[in-house]
N, C-alpha and C. Protein backbone atom coordinates (compact mmCIF):
# COMPACT_ATOMS: atom_id res chain seq x y z
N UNK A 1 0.82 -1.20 0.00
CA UNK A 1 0.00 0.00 0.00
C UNK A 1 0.87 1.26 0.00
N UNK A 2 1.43 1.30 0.64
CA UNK A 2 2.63 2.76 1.11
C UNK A 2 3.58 2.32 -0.06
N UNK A 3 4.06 1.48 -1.11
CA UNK A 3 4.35 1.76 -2.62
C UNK A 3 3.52 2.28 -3.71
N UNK A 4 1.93 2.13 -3.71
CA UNK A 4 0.96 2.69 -4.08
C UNK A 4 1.22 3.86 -4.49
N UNK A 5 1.07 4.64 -2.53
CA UNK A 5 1.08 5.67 -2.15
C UNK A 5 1.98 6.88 -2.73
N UNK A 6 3.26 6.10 -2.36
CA UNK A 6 4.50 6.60 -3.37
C UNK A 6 4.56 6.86 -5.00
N UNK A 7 4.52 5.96 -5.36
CA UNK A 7 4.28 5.90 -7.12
C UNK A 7 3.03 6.84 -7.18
N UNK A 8 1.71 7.07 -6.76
CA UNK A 8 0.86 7.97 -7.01
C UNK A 8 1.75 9.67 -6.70
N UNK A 9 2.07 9.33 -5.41
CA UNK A 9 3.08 10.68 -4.96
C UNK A 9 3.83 11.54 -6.47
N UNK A 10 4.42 10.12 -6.86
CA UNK A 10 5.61 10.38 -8.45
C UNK A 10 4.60 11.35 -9.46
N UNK A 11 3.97 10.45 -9.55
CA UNK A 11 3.32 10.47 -10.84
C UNK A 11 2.28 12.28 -10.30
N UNK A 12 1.64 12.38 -9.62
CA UNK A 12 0.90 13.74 -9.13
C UNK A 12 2.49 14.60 -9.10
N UNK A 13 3.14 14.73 -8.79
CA UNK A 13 4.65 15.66 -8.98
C UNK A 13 4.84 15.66 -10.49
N UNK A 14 5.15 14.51 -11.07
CA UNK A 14 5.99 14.51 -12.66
C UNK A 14 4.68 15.40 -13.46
N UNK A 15 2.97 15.30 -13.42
CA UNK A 15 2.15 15.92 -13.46
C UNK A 15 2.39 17.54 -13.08
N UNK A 16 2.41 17.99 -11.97
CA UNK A 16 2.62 19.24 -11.85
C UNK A 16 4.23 19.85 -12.60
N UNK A 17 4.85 19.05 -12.77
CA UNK A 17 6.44 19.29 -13.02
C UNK A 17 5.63 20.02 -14.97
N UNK A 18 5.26 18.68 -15.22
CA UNK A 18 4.71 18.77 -16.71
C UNK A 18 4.15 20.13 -16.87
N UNK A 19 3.22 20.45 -15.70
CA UNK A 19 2.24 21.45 -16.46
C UNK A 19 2.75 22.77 -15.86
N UNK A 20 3.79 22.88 -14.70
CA UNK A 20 4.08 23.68 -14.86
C UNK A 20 5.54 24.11 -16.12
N UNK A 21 5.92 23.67 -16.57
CA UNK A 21 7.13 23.77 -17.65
C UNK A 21 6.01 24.06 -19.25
N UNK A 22 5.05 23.46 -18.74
CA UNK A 22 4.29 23.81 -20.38
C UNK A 22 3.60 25.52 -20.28
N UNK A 23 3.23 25.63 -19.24
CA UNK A 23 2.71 26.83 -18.70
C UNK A 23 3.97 28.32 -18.56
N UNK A 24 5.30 28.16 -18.49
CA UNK A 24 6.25 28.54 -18.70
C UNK A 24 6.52 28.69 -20.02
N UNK A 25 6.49 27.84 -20.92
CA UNK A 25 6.39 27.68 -21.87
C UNK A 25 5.59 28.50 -23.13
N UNK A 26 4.42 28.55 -22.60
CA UNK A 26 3.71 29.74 -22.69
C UNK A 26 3.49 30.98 -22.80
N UNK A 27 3.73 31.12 -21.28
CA UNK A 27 4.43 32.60 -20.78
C UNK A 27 5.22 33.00 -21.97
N UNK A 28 6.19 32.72 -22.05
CA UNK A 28 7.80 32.85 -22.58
C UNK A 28 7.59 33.23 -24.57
N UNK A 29 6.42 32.16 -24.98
CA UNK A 29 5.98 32.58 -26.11
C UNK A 29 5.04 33.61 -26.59
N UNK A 30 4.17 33.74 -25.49
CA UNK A 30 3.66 35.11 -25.77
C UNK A 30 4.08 36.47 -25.18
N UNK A 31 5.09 36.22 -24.44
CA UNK A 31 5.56 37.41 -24.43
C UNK A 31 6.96 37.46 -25.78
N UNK A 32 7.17 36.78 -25.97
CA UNK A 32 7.84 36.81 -27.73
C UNK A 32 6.77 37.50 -28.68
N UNK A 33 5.32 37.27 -28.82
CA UNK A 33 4.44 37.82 -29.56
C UNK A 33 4.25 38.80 -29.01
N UNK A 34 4.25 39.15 -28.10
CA UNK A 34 4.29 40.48 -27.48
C UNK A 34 5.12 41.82 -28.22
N UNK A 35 6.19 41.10 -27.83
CA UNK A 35 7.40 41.95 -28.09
C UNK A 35 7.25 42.18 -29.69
N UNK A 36 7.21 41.16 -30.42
CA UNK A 36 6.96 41.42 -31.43
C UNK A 36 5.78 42.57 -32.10
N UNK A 37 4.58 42.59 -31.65
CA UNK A 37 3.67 43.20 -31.93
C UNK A 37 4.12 44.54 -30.99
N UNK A 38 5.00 45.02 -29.78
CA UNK A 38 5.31 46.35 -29.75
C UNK A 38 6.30 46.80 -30.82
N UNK A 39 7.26 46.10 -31.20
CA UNK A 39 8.04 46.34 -32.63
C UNK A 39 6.96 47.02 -34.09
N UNK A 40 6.07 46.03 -34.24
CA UNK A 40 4.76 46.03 -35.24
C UNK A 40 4.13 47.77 -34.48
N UNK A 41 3.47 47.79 -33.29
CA UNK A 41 3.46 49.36 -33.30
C UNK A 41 4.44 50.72 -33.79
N UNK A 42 5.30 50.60 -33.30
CA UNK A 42 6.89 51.25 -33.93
C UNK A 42 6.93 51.28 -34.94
N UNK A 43 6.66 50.24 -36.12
CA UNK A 43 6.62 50.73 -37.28
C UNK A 43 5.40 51.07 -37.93
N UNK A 44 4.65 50.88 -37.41
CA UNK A 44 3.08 51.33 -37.92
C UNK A 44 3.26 53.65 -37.69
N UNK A 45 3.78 53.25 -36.38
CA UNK A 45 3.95 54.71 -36.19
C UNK A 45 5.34 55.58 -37.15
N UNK A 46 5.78 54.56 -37.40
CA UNK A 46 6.92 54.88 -38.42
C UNK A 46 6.41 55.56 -39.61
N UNK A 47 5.39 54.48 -40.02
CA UNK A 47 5.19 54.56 -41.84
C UNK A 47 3.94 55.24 -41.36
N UNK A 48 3.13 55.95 -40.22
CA UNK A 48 2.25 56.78 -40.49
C UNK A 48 2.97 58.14 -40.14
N UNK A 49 3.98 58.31 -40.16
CA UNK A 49 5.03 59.49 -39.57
C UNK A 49 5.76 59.91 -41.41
N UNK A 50 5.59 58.78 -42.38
CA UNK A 50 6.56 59.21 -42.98
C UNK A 50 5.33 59.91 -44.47
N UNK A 51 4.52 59.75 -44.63
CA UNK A 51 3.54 60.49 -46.01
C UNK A 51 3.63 62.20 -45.29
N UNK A 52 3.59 62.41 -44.08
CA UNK A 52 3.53 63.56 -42.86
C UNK A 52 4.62 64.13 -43.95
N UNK A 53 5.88 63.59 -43.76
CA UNK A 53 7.20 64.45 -44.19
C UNK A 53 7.40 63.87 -45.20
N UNK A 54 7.28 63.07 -46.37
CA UNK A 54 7.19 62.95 -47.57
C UNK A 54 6.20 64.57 -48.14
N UNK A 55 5.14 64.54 -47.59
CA UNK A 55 4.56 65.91 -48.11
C UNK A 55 4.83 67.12 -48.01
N UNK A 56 5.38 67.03 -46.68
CA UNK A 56 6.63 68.61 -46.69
C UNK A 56 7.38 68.80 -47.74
N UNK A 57 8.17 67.86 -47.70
CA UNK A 57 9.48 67.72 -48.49
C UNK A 57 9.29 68.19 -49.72
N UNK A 58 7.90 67.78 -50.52
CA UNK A 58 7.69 67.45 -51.42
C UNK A 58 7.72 69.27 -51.70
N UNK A 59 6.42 69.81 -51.24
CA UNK A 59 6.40 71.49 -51.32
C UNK A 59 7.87 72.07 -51.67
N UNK A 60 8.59 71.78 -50.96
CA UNK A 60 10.13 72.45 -51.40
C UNK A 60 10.66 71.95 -52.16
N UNK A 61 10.60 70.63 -52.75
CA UNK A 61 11.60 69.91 -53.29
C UNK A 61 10.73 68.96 -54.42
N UNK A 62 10.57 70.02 -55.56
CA UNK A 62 9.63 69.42 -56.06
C UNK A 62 10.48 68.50 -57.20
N UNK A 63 11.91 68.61 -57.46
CA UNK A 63 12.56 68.14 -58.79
C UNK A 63 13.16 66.61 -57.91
N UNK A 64 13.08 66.60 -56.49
CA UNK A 64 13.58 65.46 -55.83
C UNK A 64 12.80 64.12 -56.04
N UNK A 65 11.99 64.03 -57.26
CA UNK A 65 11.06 63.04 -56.73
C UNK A 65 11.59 61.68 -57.19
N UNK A 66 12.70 60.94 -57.13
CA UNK A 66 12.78 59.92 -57.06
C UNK A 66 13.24 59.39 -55.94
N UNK A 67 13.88 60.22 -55.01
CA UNK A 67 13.96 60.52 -53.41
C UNK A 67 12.58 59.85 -52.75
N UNK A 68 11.83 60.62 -53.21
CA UNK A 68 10.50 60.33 -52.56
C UNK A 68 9.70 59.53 -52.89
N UNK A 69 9.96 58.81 -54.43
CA UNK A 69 9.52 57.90 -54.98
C UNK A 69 9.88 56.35 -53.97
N UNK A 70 11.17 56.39 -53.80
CA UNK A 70 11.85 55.27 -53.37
C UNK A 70 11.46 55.57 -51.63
N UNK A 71 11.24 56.12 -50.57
CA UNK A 71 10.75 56.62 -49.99
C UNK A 71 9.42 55.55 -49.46
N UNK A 72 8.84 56.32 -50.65
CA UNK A 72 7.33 55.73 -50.32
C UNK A 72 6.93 54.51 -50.93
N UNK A 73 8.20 53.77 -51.68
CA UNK A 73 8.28 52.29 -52.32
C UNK A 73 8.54 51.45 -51.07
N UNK A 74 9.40 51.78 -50.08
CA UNK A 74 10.46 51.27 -49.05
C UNK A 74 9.32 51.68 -48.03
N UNK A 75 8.38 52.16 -47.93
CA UNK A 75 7.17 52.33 -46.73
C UNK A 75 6.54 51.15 -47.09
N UNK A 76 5.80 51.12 -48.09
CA UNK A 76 4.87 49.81 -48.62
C UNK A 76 5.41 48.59 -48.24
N UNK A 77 6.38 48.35 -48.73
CA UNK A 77 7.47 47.00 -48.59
C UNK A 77 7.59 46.71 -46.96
N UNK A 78 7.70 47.47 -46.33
CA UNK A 78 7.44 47.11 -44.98
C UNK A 78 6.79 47.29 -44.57
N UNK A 79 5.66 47.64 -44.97
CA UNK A 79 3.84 47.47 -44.62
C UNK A 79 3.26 46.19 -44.75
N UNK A 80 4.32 45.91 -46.22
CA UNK A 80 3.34 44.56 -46.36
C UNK A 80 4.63 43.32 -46.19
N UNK A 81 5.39 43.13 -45.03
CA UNK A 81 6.36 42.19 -44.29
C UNK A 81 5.47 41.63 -43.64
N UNK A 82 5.57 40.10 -43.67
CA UNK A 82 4.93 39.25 -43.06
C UNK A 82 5.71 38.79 -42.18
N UNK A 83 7.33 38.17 -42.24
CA UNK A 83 7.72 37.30 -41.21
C UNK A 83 8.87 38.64 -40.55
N UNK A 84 9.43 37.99 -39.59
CA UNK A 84 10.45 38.90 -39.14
C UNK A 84 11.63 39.10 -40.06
N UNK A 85 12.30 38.62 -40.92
CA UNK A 85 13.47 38.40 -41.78
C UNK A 85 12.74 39.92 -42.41
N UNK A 86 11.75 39.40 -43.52
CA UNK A 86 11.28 40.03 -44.54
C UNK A 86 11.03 41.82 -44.17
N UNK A 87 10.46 42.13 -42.62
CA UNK A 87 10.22 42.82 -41.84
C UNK A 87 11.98 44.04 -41.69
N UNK A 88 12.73 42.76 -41.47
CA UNK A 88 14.04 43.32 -41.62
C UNK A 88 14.92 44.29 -42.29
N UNK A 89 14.52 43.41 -43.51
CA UNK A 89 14.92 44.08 -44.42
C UNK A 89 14.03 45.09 -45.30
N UNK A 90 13.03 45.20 -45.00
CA UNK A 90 12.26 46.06 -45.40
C UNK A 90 12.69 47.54 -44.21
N UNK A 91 12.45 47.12 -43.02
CA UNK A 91 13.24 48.36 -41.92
C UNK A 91 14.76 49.01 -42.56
N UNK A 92 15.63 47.94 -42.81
CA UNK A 92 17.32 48.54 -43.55
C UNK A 92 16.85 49.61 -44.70
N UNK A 93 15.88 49.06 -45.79
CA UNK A 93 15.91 49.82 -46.57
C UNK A 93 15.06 51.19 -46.58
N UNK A 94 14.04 50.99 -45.65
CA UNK A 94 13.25 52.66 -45.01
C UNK A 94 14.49 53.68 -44.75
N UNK A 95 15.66 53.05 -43.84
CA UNK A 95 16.18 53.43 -43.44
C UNK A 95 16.78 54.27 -44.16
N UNK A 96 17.83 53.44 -44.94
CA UNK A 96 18.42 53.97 -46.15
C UNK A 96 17.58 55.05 -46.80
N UNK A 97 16.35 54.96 -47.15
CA UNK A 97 15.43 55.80 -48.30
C UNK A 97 15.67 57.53 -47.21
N UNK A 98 14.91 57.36 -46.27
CA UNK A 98 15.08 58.46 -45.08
C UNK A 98 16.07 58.51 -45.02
N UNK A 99 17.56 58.17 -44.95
CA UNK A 99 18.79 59.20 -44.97
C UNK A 99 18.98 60.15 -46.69
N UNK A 100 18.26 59.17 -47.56
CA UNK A 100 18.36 59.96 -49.11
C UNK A 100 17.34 61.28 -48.66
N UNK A 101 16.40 61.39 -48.41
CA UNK A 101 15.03 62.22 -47.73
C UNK A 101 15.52 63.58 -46.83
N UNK A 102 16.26 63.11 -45.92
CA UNK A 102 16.82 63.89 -45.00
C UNK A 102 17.85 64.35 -45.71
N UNK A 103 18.65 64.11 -46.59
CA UNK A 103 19.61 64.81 -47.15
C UNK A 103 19.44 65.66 -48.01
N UNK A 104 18.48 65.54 -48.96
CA UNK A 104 17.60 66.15 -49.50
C UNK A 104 17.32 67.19 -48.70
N UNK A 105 16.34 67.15 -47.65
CA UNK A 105 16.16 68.11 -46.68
C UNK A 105 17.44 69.53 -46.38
N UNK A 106 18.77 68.82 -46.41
CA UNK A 106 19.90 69.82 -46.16
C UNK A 106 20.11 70.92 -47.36
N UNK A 107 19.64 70.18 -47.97
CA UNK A 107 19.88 71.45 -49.38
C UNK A 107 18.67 72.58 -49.49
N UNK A 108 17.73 72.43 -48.52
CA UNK A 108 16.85 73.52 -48.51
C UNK A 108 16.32 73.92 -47.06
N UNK A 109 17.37 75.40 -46.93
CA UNK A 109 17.31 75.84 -45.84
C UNK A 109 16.03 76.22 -45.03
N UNK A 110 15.33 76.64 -46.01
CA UNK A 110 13.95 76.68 -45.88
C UNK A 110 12.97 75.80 -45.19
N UNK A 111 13.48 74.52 -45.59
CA UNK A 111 12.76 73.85 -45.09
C UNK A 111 13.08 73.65 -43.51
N UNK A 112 14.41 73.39 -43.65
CA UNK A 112 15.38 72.90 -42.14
C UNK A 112 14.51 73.64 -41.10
N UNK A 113 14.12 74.98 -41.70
CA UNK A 113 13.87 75.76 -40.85
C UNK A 113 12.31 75.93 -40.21
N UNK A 114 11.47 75.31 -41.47
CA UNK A 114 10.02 74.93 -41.26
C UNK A 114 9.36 74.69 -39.65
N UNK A 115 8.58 74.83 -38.98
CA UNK A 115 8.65 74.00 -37.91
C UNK A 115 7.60 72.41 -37.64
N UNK A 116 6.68 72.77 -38.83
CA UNK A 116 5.81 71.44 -39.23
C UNK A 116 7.38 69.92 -39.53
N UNK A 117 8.15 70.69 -40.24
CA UNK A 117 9.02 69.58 -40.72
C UNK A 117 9.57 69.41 -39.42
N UNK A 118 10.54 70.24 -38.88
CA UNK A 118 10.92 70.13 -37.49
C UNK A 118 10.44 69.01 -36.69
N UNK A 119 9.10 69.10 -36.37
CA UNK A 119 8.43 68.57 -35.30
C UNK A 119 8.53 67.06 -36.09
N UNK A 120 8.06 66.85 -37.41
CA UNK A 120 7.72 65.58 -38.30
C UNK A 120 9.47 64.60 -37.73
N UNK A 121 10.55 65.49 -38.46
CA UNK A 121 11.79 64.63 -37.71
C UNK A 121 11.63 64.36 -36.72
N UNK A 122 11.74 65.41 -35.50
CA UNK A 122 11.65 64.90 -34.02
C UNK A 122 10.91 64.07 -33.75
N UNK A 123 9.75 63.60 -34.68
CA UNK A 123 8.89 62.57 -34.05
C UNK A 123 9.44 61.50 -34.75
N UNK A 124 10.43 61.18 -35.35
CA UNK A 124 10.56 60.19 -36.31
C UNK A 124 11.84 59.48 -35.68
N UNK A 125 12.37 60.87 -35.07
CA UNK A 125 14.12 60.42 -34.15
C UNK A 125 13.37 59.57 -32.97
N UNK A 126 12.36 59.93 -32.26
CA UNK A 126 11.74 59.68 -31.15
C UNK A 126 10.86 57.92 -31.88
N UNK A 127 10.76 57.76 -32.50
CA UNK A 127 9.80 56.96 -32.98
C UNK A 127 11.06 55.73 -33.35
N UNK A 128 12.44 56.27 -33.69
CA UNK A 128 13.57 55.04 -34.23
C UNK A 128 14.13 54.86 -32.90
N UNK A 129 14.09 55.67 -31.85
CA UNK A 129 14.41 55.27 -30.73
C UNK A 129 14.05 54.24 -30.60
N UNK A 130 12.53 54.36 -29.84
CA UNK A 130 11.37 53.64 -29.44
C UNK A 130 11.75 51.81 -30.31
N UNK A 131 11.80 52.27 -31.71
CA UNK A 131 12.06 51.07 -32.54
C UNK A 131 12.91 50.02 -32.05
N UNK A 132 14.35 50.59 -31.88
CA UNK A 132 15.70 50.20 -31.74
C UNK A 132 15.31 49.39 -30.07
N UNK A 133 14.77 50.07 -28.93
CA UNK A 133 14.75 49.55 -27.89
C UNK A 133 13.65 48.43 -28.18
N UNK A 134 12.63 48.70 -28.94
CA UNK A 134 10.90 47.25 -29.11
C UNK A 134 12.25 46.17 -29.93
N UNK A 135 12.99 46.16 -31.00
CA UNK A 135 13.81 45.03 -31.46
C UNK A 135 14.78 44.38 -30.66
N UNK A 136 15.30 45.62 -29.71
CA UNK A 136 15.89 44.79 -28.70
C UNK A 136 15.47 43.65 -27.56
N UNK A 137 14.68 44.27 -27.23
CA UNK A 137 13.50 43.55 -26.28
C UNK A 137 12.71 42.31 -27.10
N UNK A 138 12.62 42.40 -28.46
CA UNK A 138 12.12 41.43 -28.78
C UNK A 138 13.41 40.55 -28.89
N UNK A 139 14.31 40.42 -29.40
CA UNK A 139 15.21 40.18 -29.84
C UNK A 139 15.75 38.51 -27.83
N UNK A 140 15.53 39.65 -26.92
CA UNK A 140 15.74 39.16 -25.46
C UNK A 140 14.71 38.52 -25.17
N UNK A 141 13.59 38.62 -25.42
CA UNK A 141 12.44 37.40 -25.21
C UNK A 141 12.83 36.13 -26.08
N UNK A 142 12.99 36.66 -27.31
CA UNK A 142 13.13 35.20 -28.11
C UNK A 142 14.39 34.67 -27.71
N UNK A 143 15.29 35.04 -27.05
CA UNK A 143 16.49 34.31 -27.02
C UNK A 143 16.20 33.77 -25.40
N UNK A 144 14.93 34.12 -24.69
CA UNK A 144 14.47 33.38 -23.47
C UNK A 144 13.99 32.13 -23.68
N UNK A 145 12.65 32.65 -24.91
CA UNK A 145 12.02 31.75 -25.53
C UNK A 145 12.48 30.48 -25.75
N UNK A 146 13.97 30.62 -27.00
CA UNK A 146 14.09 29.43 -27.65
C UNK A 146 15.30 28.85 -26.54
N UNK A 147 16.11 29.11 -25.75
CA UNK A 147 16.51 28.71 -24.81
C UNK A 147 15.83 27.67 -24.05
N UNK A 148 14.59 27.87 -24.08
CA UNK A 148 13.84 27.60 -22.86
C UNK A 148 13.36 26.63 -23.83
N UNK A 149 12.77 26.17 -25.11
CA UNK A 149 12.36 25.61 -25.46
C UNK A 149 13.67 24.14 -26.16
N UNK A 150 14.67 24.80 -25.10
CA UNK A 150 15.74 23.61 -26.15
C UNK A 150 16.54 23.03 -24.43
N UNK A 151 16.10 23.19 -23.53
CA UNK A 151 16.44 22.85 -22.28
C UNK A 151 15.86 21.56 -22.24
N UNK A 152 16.51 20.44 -21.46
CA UNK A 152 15.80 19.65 -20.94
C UNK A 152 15.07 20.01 -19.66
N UNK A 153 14.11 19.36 -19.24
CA UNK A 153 13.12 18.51 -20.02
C UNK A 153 11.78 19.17 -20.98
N UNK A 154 12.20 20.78 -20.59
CA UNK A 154 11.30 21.43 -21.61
C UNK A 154 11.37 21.16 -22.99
N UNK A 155 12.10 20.47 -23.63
CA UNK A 155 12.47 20.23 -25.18
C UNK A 155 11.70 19.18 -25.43
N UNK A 156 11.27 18.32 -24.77
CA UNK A 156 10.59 16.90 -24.76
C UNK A 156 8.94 17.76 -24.67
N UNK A 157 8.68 18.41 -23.66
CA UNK A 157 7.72 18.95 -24.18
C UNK A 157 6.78 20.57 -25.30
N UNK A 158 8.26 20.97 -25.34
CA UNK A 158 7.89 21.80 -26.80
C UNK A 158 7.79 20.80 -27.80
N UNK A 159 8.48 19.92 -27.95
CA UNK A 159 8.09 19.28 -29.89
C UNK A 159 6.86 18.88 -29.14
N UNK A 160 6.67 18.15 -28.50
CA UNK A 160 5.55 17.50 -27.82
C UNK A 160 4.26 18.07 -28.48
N UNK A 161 4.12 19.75 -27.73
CA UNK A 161 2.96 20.35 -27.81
C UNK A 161 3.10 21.27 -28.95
N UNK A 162 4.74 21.15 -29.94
CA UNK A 162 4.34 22.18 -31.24
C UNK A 162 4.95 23.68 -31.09
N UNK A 163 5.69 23.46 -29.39
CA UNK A 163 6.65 25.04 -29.92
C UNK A 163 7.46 25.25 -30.77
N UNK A 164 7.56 26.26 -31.77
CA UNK A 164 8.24 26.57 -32.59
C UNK A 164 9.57 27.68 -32.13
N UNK A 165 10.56 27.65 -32.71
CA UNK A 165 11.25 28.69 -32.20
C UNK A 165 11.12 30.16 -33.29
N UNK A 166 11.55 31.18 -32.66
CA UNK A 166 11.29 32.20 -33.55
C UNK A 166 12.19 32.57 -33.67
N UNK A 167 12.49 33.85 -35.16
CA UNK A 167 13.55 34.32 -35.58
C UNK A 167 13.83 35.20 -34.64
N UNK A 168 15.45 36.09 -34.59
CA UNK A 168 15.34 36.71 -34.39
C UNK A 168 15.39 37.88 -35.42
N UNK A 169 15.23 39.77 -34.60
CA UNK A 169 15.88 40.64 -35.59
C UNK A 169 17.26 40.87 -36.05
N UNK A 170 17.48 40.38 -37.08
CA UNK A 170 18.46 40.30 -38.14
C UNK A 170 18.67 40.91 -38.99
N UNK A 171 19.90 41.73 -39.07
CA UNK A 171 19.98 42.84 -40.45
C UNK A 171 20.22 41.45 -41.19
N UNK A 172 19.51 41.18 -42.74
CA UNK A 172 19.71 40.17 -43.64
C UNK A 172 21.52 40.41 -43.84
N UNK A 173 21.74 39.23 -44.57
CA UNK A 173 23.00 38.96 -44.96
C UNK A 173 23.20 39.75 -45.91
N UNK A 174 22.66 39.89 -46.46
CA UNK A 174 22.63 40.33 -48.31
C UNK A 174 22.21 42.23 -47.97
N UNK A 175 22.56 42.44 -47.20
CA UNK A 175 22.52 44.39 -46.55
C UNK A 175 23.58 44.57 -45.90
N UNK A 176 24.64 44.28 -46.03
CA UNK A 176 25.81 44.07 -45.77
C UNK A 176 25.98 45.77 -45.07
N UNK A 177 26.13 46.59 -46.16
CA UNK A 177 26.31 48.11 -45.74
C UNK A 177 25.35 48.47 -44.64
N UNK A 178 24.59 47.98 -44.13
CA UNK A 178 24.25 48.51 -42.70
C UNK A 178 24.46 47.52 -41.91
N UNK A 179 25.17 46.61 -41.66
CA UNK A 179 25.79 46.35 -40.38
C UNK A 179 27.34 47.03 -40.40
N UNK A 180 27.71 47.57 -41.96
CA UNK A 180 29.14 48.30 -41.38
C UNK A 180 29.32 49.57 -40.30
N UNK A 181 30.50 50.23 -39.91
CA UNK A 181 30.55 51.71 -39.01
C UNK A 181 30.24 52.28 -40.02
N UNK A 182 29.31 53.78 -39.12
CA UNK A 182 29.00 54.84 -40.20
C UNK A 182 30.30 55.75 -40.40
N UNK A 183 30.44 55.88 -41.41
CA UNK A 183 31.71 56.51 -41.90
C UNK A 183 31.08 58.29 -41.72
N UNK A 184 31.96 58.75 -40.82
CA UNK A 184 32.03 60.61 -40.93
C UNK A 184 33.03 61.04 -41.22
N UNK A 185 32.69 61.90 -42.32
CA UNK A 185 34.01 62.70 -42.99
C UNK A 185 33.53 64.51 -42.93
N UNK A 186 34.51 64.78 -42.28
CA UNK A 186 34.63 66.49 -42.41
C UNK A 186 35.21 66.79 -43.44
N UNK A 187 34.66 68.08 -44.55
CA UNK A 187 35.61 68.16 -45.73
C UNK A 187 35.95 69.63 -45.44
């Protein structure tokens, strides 16, 4: 009887052991979707920040328009990113388009001086902040995440129940020029 007792003992423990590691498990993945979807705000506020100062720009700088063409090609493209990779590289190349945009911007004093445009940058510096810290943070969940999902004995029950691991944010391979240093030259 008192071996019964015991082996029931096991088995009610290996039970709670189970459900709490699947329940962890959990946790750990939706706050990965989490993180992800505050990233997904950041750029929503991105690409509704950038038609704002695409239309400034435009008033002053009316012969620039392939600036702004490529601009508002490189908004779409990461509007319509589905996975994180794709998401990626659609962010490198906004990026890129907005330093062509902003440079543009330097050649007309006028504008620099605007304060509609003013405010449109400052919200855009404030908005890549915001970005840079939501990818980081996502970036630290998923590396909780898939950790956690490659541990024993949690690994036996992620394939089990179907956890997947997730990417992380990755400048693609093939964008080589923005993972290099930014080069400043005084002339």
């Amino acid at each position: 009887m008192a071996l019964l007792w015991i082996f029931l003992g096991l088995v009610v423990l290996l039970v709670i052991i189970a459900i709490a590691i699947y329940n962890g498990l959990v946790v750990k993945r939706n706050r990965v979707r989490n993180a992800w979807h505050q990233i997904d705000v950041q750029l929503r506020r991105r690409y509704d920040l950038i038609p704002n100062i695409v239309e400034t720009v435009k008033g002053y700088a009316k012969h620039e328009r392939e600036t702004l063409e490529n601009v508002i090609a490189a908004r779409k493209l990461g509007m319509d990113a589905k996975t994180v990779k794709d998401a990626a590289k659609a962010n490198n190349m906004l990026t890129e388009t907005l330093k062509s945009l902003f440079a543009v911007a330097e050649a007309y004093p006028d504008l620099k001086a605007n304060q509609n445009f003013m405010a449109l940058q400052e919200e855009l510096r404030s908005t890549e902040d915001k970005l840079a810290y939501a990818r980081q943070f996502y970036n630290d969940v998923t590396m909780d995440y898939n950790t956690a999902t490659e541990k024993f004995p949690a690994v036996i029950f992620a394939r089990m129940f179907g956890f997947k691991r997730f990417e992380f944010w990755e400048i693609p391979e093939e964008d080589k020029a923005a993972r290099g240093p930014v080069e400043v030259k005084f002339d």
